[in-house]
C-alpha atoms as a PDB file:
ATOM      1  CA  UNK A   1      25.544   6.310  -4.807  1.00  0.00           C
ATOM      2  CA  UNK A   2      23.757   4.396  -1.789  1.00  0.00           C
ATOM      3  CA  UNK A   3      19.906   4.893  -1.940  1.00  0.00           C
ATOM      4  CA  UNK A   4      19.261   2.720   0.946  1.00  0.00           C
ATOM      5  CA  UNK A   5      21.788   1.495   3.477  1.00  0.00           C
ATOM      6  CA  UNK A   6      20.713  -0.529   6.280  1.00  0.00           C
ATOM      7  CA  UNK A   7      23.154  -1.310   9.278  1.00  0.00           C
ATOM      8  CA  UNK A   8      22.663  -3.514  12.891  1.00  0.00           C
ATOM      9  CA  UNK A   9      18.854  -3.784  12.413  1.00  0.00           C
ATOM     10  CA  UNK A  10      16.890  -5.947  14.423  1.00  0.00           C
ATOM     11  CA  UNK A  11      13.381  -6.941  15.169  1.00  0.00           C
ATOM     12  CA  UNK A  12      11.910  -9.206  17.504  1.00  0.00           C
ATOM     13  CA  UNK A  13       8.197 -10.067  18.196  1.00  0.00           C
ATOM     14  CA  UNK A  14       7.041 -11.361  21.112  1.00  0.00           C
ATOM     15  CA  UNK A  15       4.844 -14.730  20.931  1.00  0.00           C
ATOM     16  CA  UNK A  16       1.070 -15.837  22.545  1.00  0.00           C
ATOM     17  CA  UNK A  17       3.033 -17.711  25.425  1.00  0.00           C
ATOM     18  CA  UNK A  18       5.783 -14.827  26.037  1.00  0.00           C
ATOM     19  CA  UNK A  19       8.894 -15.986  23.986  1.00  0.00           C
ATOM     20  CA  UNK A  20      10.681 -13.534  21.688  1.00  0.00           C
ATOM     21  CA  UNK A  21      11.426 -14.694  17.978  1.00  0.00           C
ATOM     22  CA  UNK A  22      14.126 -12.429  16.441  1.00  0.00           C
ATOM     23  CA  UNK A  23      12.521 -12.311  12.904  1.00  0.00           C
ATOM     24  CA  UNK A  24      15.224  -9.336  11.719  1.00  0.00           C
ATOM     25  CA  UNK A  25      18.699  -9.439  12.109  1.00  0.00           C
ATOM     26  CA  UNK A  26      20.592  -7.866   8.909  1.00  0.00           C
ATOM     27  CA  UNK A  27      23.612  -6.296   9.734  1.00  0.00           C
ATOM     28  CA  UNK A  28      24.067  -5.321   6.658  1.00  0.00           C
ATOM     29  CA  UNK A  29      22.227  -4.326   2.996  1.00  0.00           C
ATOM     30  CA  UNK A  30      22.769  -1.933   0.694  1.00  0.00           C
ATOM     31  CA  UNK A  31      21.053  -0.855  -2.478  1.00  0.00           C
ATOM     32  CA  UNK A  32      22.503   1.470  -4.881  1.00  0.00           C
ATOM     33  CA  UNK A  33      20.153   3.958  -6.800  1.00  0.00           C
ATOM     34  CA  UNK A  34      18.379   3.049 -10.217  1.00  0.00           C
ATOM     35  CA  UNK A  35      19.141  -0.476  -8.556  1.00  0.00           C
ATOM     36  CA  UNK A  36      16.928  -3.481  -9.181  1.00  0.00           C
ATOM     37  CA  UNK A  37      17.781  -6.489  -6.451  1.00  0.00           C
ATOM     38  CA  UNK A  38      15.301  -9.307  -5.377  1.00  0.00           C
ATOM     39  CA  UNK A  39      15.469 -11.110  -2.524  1.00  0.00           C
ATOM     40  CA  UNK A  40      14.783 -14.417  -2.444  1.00  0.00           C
ATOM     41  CA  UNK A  41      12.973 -16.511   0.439  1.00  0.00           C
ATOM     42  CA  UNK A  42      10.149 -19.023   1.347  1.00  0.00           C
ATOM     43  CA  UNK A  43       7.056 -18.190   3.444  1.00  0.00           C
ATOM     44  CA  UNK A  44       8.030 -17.280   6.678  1.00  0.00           C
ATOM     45  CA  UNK A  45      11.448 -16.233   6.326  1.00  0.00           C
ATOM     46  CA  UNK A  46      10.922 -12.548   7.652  1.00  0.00           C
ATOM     47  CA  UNK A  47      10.795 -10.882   3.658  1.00  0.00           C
ATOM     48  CA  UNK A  48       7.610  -8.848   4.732  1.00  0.00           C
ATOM     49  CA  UNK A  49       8.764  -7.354   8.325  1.00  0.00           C
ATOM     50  CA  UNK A  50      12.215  -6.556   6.474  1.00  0.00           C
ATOM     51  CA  UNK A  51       9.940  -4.481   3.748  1.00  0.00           C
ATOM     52  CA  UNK A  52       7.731  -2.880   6.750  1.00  0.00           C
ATOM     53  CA  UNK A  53      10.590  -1.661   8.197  1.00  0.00           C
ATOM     54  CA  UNK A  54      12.480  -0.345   5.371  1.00  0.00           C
ATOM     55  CA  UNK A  55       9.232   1.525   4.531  1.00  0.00           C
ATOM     56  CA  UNK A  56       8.793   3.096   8.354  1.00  0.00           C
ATOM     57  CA  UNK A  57       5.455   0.902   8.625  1.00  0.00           C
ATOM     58  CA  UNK A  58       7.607  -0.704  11.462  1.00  0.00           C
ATOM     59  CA  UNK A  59       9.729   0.630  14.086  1.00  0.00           C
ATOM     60  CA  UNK A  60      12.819  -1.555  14.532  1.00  0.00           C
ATOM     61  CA  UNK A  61      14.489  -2.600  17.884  1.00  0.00           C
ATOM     62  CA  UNK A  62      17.870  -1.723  16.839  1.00  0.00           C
ATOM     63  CA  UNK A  63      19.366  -0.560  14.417  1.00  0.00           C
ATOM     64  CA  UNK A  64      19.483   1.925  11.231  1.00  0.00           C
ATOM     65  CA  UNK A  65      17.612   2.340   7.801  1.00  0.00           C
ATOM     66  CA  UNK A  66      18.958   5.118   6.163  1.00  0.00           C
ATOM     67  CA  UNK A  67      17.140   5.997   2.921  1.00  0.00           C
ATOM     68  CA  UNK A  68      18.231   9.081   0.545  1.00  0.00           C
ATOM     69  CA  UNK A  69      20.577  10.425   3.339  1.00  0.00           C
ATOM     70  CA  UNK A  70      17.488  10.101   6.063  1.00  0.00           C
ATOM     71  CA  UNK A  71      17.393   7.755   8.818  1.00  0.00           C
ATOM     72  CA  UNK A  72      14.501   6.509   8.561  1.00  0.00           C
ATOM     73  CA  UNK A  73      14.463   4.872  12.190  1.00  0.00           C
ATOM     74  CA  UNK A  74      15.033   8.185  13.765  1.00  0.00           C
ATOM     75  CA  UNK A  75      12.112  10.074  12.734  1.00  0.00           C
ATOM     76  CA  UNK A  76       8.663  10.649  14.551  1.00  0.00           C
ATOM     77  CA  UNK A  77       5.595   8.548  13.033  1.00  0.00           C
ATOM     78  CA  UNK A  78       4.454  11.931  10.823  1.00  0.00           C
ATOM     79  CA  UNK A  79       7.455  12.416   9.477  1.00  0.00           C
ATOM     80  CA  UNK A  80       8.256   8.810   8.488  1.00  0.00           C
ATOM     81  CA  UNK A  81       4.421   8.948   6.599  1.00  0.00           C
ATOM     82  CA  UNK A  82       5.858  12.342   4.971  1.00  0.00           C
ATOM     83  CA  UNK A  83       9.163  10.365   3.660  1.00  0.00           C
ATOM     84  CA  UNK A  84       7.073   7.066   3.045  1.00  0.00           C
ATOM     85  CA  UNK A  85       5.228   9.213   0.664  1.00  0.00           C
ATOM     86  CA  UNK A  86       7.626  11.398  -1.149  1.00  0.00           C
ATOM     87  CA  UNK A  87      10.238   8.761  -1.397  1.00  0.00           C
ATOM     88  CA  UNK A  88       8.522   5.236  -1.763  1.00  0.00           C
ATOM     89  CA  UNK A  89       6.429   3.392  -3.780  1.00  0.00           C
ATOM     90  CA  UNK A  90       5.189   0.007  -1.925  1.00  0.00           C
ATOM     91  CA  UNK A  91       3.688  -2.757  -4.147  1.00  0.00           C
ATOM     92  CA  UNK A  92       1.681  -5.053  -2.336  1.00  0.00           C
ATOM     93  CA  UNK A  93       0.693  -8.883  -3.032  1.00  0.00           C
ATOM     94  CA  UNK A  94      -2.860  -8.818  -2.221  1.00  0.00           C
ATOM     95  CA  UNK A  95      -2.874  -4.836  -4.411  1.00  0.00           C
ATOM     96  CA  UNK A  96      -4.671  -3.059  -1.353  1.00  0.00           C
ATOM     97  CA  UNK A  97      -6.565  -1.127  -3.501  1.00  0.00           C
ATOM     98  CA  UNK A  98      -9.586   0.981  -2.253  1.00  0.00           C
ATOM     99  CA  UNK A  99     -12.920  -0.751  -3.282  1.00  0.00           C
ATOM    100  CA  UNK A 100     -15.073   2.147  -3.048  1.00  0.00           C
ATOM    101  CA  UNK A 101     -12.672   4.607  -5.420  1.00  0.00           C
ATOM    102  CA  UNK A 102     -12.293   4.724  -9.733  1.00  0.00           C
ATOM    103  CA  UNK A 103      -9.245   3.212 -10.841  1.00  0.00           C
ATOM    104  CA  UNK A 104      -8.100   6.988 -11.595  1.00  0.00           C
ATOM    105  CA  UNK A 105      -9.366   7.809  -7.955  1.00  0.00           C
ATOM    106  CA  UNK A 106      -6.580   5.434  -6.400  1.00  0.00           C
ATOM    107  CA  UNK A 107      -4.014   6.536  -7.841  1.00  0.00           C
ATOM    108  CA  UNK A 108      -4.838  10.570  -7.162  1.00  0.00           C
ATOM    109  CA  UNK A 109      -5.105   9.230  -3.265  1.00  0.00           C
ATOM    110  CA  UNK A 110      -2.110   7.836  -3.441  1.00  0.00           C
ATOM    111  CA  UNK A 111      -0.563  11.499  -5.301  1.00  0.00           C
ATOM    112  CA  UNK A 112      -2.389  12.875  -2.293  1.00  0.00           C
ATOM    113  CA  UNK A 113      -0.365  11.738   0.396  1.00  0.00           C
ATOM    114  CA  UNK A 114       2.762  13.041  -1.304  1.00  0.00           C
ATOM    115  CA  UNK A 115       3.416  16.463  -3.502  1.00  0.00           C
ATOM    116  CA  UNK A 116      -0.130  16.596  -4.380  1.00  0.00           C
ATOM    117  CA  UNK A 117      -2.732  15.225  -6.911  1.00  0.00           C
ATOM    118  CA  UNK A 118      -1.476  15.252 -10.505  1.00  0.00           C
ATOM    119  CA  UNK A 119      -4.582  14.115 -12.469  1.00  0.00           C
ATOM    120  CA  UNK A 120      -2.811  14.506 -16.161  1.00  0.00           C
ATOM    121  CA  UNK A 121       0.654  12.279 -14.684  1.00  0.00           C
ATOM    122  CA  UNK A 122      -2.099   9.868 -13.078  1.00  0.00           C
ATOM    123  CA  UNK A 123      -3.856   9.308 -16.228  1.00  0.00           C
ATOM    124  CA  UNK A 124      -0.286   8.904 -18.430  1.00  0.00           C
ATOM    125  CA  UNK A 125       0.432   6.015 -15.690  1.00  0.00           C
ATOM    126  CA  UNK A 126      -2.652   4.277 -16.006  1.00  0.00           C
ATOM    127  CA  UNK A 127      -2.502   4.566 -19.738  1.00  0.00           C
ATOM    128  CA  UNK A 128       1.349   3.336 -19.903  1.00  0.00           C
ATOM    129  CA  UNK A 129      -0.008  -0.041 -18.120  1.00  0.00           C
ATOM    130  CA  UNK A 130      -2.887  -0.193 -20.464  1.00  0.00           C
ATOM    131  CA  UNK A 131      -5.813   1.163 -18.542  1.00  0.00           C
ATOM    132  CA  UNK A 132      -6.290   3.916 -20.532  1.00  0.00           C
ATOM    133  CA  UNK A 133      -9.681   2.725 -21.205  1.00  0.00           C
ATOM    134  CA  UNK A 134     -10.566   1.606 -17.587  1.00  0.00           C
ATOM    135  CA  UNK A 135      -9.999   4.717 -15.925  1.00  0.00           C
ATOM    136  CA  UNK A 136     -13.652   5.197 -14.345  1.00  0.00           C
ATOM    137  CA  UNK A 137     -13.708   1.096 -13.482  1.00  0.00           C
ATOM    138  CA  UNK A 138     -13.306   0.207  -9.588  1.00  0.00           C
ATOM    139  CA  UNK A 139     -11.260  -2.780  -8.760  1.00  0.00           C
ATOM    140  CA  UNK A 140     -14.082  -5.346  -8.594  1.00  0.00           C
ATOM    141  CA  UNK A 141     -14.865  -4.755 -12.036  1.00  0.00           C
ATOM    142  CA  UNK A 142     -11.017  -5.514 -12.886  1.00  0.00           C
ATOM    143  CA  UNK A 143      -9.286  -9.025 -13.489  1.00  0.00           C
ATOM    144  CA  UNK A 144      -6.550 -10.046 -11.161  1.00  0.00           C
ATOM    145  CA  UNK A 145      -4.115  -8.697 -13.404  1.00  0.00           C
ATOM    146  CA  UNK A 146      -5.691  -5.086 -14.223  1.00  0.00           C
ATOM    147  CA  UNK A 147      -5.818  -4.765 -10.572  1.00  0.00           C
ATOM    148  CA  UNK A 148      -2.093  -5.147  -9.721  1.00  0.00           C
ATOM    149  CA  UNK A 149      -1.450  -2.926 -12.932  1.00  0.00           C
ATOM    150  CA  UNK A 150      -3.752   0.004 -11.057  1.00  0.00           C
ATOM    151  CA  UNK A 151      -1.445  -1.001  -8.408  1.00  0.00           C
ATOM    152  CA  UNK A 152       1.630  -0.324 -10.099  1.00  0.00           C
ATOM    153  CA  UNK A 153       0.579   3.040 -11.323  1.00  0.00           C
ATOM    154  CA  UNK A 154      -0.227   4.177  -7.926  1.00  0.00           C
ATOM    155  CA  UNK A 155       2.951   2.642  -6.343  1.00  0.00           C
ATOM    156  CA  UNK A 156       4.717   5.145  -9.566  1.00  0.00           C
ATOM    157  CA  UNK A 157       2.707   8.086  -8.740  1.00  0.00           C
ATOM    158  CA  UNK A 158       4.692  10.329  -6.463  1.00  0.00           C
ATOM    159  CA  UNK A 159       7.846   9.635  -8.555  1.00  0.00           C
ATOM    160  CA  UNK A 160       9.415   7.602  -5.919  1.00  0.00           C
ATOM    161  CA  UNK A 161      12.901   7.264  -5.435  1.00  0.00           C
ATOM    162  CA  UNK A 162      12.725   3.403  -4.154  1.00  0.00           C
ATOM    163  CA  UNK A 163       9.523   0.802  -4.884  1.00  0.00           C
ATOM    164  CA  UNK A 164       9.700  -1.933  -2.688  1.00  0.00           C
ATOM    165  CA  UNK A 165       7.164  -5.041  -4.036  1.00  0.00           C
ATOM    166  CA  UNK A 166       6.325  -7.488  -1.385  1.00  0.00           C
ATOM    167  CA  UNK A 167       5.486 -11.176  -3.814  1.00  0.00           C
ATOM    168  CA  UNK A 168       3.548  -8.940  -6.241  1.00  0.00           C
ATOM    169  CA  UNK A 169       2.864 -11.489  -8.371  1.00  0.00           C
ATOM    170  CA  UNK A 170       1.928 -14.171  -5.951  1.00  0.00           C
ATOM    171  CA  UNK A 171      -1.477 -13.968  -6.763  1.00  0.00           C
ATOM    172  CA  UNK A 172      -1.503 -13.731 -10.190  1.00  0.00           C
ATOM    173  CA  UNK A 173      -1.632 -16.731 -13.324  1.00  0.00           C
ATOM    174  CA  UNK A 174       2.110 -17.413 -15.134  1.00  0.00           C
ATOM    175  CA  UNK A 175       0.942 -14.807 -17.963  1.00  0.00           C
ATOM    176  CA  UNK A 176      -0.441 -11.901 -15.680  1.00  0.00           C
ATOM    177  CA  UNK A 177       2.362 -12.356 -13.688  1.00  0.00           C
ATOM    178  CA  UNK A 178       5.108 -11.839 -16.158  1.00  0.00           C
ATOM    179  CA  UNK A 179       3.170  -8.675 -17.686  1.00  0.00           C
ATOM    180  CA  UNK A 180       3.178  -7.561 -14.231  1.00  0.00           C
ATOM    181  CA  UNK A 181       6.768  -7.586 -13.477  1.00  0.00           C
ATOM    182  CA  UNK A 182       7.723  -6.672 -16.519  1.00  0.00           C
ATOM    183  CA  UNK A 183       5.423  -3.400 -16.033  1.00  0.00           C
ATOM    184  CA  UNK A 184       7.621  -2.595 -12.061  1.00  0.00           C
ATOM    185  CA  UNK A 185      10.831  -3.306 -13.482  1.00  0.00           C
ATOM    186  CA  UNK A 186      10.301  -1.106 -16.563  1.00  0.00           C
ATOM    187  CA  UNK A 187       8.002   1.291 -14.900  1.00  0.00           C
ATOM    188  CA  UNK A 188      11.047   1.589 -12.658  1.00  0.00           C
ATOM    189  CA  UNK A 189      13.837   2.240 -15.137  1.00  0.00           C
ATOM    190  CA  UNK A 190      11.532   5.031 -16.746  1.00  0.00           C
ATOM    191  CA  UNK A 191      10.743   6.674 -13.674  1.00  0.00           C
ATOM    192  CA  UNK A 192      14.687   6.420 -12.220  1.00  0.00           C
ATOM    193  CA  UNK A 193      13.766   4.676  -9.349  1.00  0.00           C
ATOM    194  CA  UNK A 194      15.399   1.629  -7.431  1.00  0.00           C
ATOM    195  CA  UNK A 195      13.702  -1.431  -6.905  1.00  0.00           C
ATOM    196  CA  UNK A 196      13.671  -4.028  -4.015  1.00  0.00           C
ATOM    197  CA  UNK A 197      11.653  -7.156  -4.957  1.00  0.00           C
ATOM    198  CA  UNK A 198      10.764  -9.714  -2.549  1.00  0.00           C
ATOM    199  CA  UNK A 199       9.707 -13.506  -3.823  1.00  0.00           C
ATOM    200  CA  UNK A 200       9.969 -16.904  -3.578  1.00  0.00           C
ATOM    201  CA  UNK A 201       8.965 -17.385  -7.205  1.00  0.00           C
ATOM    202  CA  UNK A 202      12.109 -18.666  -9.310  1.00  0.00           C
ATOM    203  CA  UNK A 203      10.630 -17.962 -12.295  1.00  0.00           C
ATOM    204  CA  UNK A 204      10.399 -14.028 -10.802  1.00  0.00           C
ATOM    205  CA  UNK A 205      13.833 -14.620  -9.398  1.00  0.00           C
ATOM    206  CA  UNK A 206      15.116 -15.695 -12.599  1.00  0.00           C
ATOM    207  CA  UNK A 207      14.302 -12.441 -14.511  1.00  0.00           C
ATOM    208  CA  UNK A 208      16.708 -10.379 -11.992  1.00  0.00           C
ATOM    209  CA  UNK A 209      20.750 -10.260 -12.064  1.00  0.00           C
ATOM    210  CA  UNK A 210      20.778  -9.232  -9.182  1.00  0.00           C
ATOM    211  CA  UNK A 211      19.760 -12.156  -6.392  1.00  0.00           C
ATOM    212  CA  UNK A 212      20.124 -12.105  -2.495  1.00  0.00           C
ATOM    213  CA  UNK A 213      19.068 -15.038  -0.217  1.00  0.00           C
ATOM    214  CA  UNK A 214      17.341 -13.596   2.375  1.00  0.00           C
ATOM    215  CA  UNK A 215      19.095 -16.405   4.885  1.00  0.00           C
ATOM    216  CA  UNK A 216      22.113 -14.792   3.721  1.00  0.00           C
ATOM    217  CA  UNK A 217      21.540 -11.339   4.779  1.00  0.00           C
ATOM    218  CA  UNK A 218      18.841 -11.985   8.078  1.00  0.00           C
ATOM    219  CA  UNK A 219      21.114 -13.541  10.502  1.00  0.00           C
ATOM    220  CA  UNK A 220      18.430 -15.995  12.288  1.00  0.00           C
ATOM    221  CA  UNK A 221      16.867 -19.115  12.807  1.00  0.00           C
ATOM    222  CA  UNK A 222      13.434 -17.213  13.331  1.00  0.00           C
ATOM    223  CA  UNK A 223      10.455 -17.587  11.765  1.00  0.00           C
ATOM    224  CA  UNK A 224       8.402 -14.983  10.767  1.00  0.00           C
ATOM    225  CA  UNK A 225       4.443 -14.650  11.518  1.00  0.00           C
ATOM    226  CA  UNK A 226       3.112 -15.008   8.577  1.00  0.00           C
ATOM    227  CA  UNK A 227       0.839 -12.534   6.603  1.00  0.00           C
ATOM    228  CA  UNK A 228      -2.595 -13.422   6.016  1.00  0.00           C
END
């Protein structure tokens, strides 16, 4: 069965000097549940907008994402933050975790947005990725690595049906990174959710059987703003 099925979707941006870069233009994609796909791409190539609107952080131009029967381009800003949270779990490159908050305390915010806070699952997830003991540490006092793990957890939280992980290892060492994705993918298969990994790592790359070239499925020449 189709978890996420995306059809005609386009977005353009609109430069300093006026001219419009299409930096979307998939016509097609399709991603089965319990699914794990990466696509692969350089800097640039439009990996992150694709992500942003799959997730409903974007709005597209044109277009359809349909995700567990719901179009996701068709629903009102609240309700795609109610589906973003009951549905997906976004990993994010630089982690984006909350400075101020307890390892423990991100990932009950990010239970919070969804079903509700579940303080025993939230401490089983932070144990499974081997923070058991690091529950009341905040991210500063956390290596690169624990971080993204904290990150992982909290991406799990709400039992997602789709995690979408946006270079989640770029800024990570060889080691760290390997635990990492080794943590999604199997955090993934445990929790019955699809995955949709975006890199240009082909180390990453080379641990999926499932590869896509982004040029294959974005129909443009465009390039893509890129993220700081």
């Amino acid at each position: 069965m189709q978890l996420l099925d995306i059809s005609q979707l386009k977005k353009t941006f609109v430069a300093p000097d006026g001219s419009k870069h299409t930096v979307i233009n998939v016509q097609s994609f399709r991603l089965a549940e319990r699914a794990q796909v990466a696509l692969a791409g350089e800097s640039g190539c439009g990996k992150t907008t694709l992500l942003h609107l799959i997730a409903g952080i974007l709005k597209p131009d044109e277009g359809c994402v349909m995700i567990a029967g719901q179009e996701m381009s068709a629903l009102s800003e609240a309700q795609r933050d109610r589906l973003r949270a009951t549905t997906i779990g976004y990993i994010f490159q630089t982690f984006n975790l909350l400075q101020g908050y307890t390892c423990l305390e991100n990932v009950l915010l990010g239970m919070s947005f969804g079903p509700g806070a579940d303080r025993v699952f939230a401490r089983e997830l932070l144990e499974r990725v081997g923070l058991g003991n690091h529950l009341r540490h905040y991210p500063r006092q956390l290596s690169s690595g624990q971080q993204q793990r904290v990150a992982v957890a909290r991406a799990l939280a709400n039992r997602p049906k789709l995690v979408l992980a946006d270079e989640p290892t770029g800024n990570l060492d060889h080691k760290n990174a390997t635990e990492a994705l080794s943590l999604i993918r199997t955090g993934c298969q445990e929790n019955g959710a699809a995955l949709l990994l975006v890199s240009h790592d082909r180390e990453v790359l080379g641990q999926f059987e499932t590869v896509q070239a982004m040029e294959q499925i974005n129909q443009t020449d465009a390039t893509e703003e890129k993220k700081a």
